[in-house]
C-alpha atoms as a PDB file:
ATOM      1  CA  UNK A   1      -0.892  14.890  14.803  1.00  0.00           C
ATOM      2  CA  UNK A   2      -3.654  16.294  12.778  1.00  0.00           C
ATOM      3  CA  UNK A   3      -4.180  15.485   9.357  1.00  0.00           C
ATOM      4  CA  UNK A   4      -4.607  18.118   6.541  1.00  0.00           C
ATOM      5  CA  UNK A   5      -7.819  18.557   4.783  1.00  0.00           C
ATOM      6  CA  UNK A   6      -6.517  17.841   1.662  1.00  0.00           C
ATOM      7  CA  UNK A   7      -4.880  14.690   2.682  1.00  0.00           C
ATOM      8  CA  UNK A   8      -7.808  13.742   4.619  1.00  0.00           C
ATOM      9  CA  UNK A   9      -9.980  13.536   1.479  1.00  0.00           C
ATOM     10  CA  UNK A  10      -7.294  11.668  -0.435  1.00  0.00           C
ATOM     11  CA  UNK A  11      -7.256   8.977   2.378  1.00  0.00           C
ATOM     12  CA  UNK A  12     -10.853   8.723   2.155  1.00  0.00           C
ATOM     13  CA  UNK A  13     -10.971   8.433  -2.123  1.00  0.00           C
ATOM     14  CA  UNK A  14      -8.546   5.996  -1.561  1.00  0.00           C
ATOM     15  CA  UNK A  15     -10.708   4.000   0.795  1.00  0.00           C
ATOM     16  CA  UNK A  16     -13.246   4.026  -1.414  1.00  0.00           C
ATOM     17  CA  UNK A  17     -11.647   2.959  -4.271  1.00  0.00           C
ATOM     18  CA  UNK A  18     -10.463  -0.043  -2.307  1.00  0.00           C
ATOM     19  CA  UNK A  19     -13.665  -1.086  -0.904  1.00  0.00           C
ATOM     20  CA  UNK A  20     -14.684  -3.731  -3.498  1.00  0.00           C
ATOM     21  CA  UNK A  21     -11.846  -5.224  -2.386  1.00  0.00           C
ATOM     22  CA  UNK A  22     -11.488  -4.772   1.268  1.00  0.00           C
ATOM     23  CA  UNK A  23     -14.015  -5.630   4.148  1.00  0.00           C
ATOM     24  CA  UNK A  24     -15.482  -3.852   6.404  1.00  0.00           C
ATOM     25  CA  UNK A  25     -12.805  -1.458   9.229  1.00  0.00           C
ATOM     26  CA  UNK A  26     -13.597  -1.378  12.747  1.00  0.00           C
ATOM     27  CA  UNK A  27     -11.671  -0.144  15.685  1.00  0.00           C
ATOM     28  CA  UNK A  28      -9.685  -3.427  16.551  1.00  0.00           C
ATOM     29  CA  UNK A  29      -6.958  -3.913  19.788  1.00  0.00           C
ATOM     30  CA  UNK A  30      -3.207  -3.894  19.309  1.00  0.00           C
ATOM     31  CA  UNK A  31      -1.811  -7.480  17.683  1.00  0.00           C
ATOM     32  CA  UNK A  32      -4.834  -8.930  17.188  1.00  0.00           C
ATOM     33  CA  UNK A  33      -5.172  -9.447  13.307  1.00  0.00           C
ATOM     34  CA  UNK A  34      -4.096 -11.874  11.199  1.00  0.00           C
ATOM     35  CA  UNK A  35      -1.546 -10.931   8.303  1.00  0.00           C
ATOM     36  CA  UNK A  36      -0.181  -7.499   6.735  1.00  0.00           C
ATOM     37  CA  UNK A  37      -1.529  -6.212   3.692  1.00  0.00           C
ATOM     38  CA  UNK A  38       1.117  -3.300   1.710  1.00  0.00           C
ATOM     39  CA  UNK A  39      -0.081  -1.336  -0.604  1.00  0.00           C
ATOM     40  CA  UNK A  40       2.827   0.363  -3.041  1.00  0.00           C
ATOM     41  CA  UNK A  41       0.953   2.786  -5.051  1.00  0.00           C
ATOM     42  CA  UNK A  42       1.803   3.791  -8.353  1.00  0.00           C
ATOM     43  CA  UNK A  43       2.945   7.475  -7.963  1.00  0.00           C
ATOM     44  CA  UNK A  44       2.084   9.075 -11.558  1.00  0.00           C
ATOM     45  CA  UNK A  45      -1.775   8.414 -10.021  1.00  0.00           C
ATOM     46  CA  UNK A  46      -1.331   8.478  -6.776  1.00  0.00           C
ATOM     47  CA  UNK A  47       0.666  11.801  -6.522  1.00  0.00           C
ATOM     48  CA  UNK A  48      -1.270  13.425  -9.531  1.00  0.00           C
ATOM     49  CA  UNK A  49      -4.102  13.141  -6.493  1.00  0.00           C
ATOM     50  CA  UNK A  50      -5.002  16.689  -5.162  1.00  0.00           C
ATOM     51  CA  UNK A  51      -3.940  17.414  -1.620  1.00  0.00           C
ATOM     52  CA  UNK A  52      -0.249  15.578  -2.291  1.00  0.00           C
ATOM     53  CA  UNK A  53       2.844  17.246  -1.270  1.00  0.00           C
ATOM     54  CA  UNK A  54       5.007  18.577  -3.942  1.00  0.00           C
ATOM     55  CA  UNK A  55       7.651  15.778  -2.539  1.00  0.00           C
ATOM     56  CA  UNK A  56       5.236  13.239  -3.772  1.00  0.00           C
ATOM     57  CA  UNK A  57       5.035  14.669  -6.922  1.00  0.00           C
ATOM     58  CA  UNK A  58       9.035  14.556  -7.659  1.00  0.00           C
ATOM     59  CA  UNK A  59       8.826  10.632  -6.483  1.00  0.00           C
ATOM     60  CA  UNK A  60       8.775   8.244  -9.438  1.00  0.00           C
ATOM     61  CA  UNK A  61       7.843   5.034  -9.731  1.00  0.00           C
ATOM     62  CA  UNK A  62       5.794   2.950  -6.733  1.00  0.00           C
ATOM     63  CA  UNK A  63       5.952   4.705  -3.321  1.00  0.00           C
ATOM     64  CA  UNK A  64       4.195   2.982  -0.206  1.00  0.00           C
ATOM     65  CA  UNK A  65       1.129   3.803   1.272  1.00  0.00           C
ATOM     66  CA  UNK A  66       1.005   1.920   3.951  1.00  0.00           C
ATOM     67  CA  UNK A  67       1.479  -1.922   5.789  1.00  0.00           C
ATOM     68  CA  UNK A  68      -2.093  -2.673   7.186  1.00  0.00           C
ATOM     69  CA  UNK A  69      -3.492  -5.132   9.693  1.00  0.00           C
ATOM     70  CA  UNK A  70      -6.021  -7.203   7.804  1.00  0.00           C
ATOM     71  CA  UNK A  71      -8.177 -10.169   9.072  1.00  0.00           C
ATOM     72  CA  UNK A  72      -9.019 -13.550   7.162  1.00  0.00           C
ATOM     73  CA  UNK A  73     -12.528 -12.534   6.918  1.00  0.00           C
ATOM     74  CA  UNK A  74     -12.282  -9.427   5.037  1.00  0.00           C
ATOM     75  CA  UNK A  75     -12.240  -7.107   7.921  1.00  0.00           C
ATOM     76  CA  UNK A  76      -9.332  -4.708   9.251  1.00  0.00           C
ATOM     77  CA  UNK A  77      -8.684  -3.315  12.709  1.00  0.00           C
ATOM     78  CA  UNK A  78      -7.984   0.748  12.896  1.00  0.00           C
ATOM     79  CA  UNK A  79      -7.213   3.183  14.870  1.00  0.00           C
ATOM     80  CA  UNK A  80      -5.960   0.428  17.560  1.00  0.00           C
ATOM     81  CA  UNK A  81      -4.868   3.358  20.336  1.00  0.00           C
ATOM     82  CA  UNK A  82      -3.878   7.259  21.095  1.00  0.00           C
ATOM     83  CA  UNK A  83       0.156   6.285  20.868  1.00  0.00           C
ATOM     84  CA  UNK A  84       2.342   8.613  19.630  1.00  0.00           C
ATOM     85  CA  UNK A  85       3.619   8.376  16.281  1.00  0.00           C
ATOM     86  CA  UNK A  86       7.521   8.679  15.838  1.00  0.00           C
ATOM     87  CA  UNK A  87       9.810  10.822  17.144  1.00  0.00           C
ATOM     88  CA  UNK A  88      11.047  11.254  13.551  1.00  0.00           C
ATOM     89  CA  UNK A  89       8.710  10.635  10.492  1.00  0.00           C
ATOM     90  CA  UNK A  90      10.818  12.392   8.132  1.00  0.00           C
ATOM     91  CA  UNK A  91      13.313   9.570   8.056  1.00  0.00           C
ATOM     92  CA  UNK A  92      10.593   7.310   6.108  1.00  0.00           C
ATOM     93  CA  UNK A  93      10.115  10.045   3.404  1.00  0.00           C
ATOM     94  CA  UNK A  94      12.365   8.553   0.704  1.00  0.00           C
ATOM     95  CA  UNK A  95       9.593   5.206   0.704  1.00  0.00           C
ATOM     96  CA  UNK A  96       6.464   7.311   1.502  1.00  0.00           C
ATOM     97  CA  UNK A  97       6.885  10.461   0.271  1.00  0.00           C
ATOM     98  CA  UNK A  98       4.361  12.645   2.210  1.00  0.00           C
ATOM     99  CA  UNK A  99       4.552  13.566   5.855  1.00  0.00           C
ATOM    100  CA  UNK A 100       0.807  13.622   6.283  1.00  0.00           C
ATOM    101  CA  UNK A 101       0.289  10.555   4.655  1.00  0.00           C
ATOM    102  CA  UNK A 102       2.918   9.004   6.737  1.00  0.00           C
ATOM    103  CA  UNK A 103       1.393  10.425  10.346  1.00  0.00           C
ATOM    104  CA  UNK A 104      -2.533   8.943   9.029  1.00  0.00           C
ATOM    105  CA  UNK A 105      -0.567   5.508   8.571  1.00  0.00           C
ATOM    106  CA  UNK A 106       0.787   5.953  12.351  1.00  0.00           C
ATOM    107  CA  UNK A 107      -2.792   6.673  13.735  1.00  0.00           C
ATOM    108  CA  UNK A 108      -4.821   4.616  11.699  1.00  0.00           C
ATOM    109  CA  UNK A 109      -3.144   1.206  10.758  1.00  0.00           C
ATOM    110  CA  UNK A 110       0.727   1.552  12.592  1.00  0.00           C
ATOM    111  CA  UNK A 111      -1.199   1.495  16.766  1.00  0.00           C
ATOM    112  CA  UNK A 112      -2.848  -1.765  15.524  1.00  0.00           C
ATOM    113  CA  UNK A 113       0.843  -3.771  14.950  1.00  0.00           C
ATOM    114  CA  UNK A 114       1.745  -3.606  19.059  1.00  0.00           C
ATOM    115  CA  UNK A 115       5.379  -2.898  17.133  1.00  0.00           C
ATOM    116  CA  UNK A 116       5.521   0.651  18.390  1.00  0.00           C
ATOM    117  CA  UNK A 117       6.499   3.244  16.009  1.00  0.00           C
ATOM    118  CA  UNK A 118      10.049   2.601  15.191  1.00  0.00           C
ATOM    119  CA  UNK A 119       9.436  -1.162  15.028  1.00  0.00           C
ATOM    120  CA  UNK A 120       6.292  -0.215  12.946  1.00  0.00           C
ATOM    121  CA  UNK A 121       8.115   1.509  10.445  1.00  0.00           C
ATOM    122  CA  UNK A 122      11.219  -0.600  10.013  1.00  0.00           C
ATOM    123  CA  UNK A 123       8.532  -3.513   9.240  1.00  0.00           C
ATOM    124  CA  UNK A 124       6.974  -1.243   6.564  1.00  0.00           C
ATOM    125  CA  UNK A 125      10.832  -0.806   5.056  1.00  0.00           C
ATOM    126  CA  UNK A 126      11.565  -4.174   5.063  1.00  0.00           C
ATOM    127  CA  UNK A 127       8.101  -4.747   3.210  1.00  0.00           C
ATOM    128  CA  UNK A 128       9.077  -2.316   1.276  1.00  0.00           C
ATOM    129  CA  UNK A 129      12.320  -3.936  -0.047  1.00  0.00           C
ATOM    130  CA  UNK A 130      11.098  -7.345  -0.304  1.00  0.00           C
ATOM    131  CA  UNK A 131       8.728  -6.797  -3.401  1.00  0.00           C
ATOM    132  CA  UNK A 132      11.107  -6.446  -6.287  1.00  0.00           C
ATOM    133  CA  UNK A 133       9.553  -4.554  -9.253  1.00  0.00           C
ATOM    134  CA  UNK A 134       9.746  -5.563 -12.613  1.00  0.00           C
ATOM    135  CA  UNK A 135      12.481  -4.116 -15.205  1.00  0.00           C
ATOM    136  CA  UNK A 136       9.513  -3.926 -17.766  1.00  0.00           C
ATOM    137  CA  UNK A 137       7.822  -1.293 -15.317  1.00  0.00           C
ATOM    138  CA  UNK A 138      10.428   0.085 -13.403  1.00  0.00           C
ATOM    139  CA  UNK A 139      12.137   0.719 -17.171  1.00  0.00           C
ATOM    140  CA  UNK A 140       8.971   2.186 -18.284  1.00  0.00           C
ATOM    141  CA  UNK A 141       9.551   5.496 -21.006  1.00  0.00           C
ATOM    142  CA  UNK A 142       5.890   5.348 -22.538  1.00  0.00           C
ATOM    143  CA  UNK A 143       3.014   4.169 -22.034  1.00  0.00           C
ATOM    144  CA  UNK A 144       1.846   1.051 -22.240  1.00  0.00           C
ATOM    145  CA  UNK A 145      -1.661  -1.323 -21.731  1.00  0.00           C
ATOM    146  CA  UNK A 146      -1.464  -4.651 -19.962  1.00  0.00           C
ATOM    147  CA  UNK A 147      -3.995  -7.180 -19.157  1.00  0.00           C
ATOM    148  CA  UNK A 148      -3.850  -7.667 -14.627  1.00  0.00           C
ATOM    149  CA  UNK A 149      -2.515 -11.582 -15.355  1.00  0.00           C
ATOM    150  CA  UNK A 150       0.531 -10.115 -17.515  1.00  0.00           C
ATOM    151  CA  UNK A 151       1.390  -7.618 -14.744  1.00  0.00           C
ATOM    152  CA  UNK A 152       0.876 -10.103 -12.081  1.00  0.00           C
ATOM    153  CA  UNK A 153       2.846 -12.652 -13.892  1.00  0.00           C
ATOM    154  CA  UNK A 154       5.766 -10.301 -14.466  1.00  0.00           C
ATOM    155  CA  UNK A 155       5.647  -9.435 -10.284  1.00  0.00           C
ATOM    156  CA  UNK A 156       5.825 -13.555  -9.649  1.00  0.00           C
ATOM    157  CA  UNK A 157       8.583 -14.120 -11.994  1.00  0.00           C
ATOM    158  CA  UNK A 158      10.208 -10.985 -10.244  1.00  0.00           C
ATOM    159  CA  UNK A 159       9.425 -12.559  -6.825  1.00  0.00           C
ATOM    160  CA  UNK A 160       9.764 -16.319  -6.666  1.00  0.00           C
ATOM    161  CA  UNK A 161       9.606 -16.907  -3.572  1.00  0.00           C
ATOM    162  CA  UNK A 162       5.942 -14.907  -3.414  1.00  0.00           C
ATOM    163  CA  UNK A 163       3.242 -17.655  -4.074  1.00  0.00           C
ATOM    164  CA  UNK A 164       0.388 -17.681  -6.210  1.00  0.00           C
ATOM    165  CA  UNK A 165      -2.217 -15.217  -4.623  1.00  0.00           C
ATOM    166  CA  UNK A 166       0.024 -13.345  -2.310  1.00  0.00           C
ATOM    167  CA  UNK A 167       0.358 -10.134  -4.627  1.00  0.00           C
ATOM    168  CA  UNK A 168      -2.707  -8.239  -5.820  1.00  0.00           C
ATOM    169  CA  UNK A 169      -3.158  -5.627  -8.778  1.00  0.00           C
ATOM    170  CA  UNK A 170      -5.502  -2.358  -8.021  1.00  0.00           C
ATOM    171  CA  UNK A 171      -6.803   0.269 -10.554  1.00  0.00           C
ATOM    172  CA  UNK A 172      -9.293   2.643 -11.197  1.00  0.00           C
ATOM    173  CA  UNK A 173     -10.806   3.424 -14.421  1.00  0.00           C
ATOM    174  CA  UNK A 174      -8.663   1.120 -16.346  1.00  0.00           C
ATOM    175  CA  UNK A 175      -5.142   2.940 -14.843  1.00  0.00           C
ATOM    176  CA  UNK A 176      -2.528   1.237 -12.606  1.00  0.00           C
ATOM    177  CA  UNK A 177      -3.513   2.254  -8.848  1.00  0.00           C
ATOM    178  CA  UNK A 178      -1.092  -0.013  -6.513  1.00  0.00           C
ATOM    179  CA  UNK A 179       0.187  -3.299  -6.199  1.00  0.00           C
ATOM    180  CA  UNK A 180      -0.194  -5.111  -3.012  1.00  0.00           C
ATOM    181  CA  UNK A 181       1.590  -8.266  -1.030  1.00  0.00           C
ATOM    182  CA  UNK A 182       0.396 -10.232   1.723  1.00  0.00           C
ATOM    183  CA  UNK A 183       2.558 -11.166   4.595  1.00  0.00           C
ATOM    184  CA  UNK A 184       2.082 -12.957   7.671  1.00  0.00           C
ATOM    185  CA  UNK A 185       2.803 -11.262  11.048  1.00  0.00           C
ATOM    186  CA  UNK A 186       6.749 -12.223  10.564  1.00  0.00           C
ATOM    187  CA  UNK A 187       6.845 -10.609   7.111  1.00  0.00           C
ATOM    188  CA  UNK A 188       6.995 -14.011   4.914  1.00  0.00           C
ATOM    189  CA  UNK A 189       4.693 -13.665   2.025  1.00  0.00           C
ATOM    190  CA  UNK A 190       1.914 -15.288   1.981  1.00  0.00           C
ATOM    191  CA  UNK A 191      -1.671 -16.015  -0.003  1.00  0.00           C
ATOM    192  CA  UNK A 192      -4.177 -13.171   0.391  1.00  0.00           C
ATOM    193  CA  UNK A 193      -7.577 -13.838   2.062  1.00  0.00           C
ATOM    194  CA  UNK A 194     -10.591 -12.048   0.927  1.00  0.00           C
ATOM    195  CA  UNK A 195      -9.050  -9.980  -1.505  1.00  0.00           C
ATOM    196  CA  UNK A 196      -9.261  -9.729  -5.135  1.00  0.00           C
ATOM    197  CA  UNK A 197      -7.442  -8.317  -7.886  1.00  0.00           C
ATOM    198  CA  UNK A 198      -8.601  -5.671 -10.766  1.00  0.00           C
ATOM    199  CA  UNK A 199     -10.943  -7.209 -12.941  1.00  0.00           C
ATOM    200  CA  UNK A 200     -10.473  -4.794 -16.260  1.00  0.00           C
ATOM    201  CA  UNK A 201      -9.754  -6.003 -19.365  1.00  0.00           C
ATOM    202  CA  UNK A 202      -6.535  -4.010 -19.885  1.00  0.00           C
ATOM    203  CA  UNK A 203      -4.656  -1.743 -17.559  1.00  0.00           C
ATOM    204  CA  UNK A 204      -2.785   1.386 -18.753  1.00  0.00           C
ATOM    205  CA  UNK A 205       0.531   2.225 -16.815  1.00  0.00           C
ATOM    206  CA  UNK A 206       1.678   5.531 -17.191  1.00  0.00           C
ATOM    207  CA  UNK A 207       5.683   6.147 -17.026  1.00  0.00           C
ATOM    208  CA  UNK A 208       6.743   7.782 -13.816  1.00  0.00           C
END
């Protein structure tokens, strides 16, 4: 399905604000990778993003971008093969609320999980669901500045059975971008390889 322009440039700013902390992409082959890497973004940034649907926009809190192949040495397969997405996208728009967003997940990360679309997607829900959020941010009214090691230390004692390394923090100019949890193949969570967290000093989070 073809992506809209709009869309298509916010998947590409989006790429580039991960790339200090992602390796290179290359086309890859079906199953072979080595764990999953989700990315929830935080949707008071990520929907604020020009190009989003107005659905995004009326979605608080963290919303997910995507479950994506990654390798252990820093590089991620894409765009694995030409099969159809599924038959029914709209069903996964109350976790990722964009319909474009969710058919550029299909074609560039989903063909590279040899799940097929519906087993694709019910991986990415049950990701979804297995990264409890923090009251202190899912509570959030105002404003507030955090250093990365308080945030990640709030999403460890939220998740204790996440260990050290296997959640990361994201952000762009000193703002809240994403958090993101590695799992192996068989969704347990696991220690992220060759990723790194935000390295600012403090990190606003704006209420959603």
């Amino acid at each position: 399905m073809p992506l809209r322009k709009p869309l298509l440039a916010l998947a590409m700013l989006i790429s580039i604000c991960l790339a200090p902390a992602l390796g290179a992409q290359q086309k890859g082959q079906p199953g072979k990778f080595d764990f999953y890497l989700m990315n929830l973004s935080w949707s008071p940034e990520f929907c604020a993003i020009r190009g989003t649907s107005p659905e995004c926009k009326a979605h608080p809190g963290f919303i997910l971008h995507g479950l994506w192949p990654q390798n252990n040495d820093g590089t991620y397969p894409v765009f694995c093969s030409d099969e159809a997405g599924p038959a029914n996208p709209q069903q996964n728009l109350d976790i990722t609320p964009d319909l474009s967003l969710l058919e550029h997940e299909w074609a560039k990360h989903g063909t590279c999980s040899a799940l097929g679309p519906q087993g694709f997607f019910a991986l990415e829900r049950q990701a979804f669901h297995a990264l409890r959020v923090p009251s202190q941010i899912s509570g959030l009214t105002q404003q507030i500045s955090m250093r990365p090691d308080q945030i990640l230390g709030l999403f460890y004692a939220a998740n204790p059975g996440f260990p050290q390394g296997s959640i990361v923090l994201s952000c762009g100019h000193n703002q809240l971008t994403a958090m993101e949890a590695c799992f192996s193949k068989d969704l347990h969570p696991i220690a992220c390889q060759n990723l790194r967290s935000c390295r600012a000093n403090a990190v606003q989070i704006t209420p959603p």
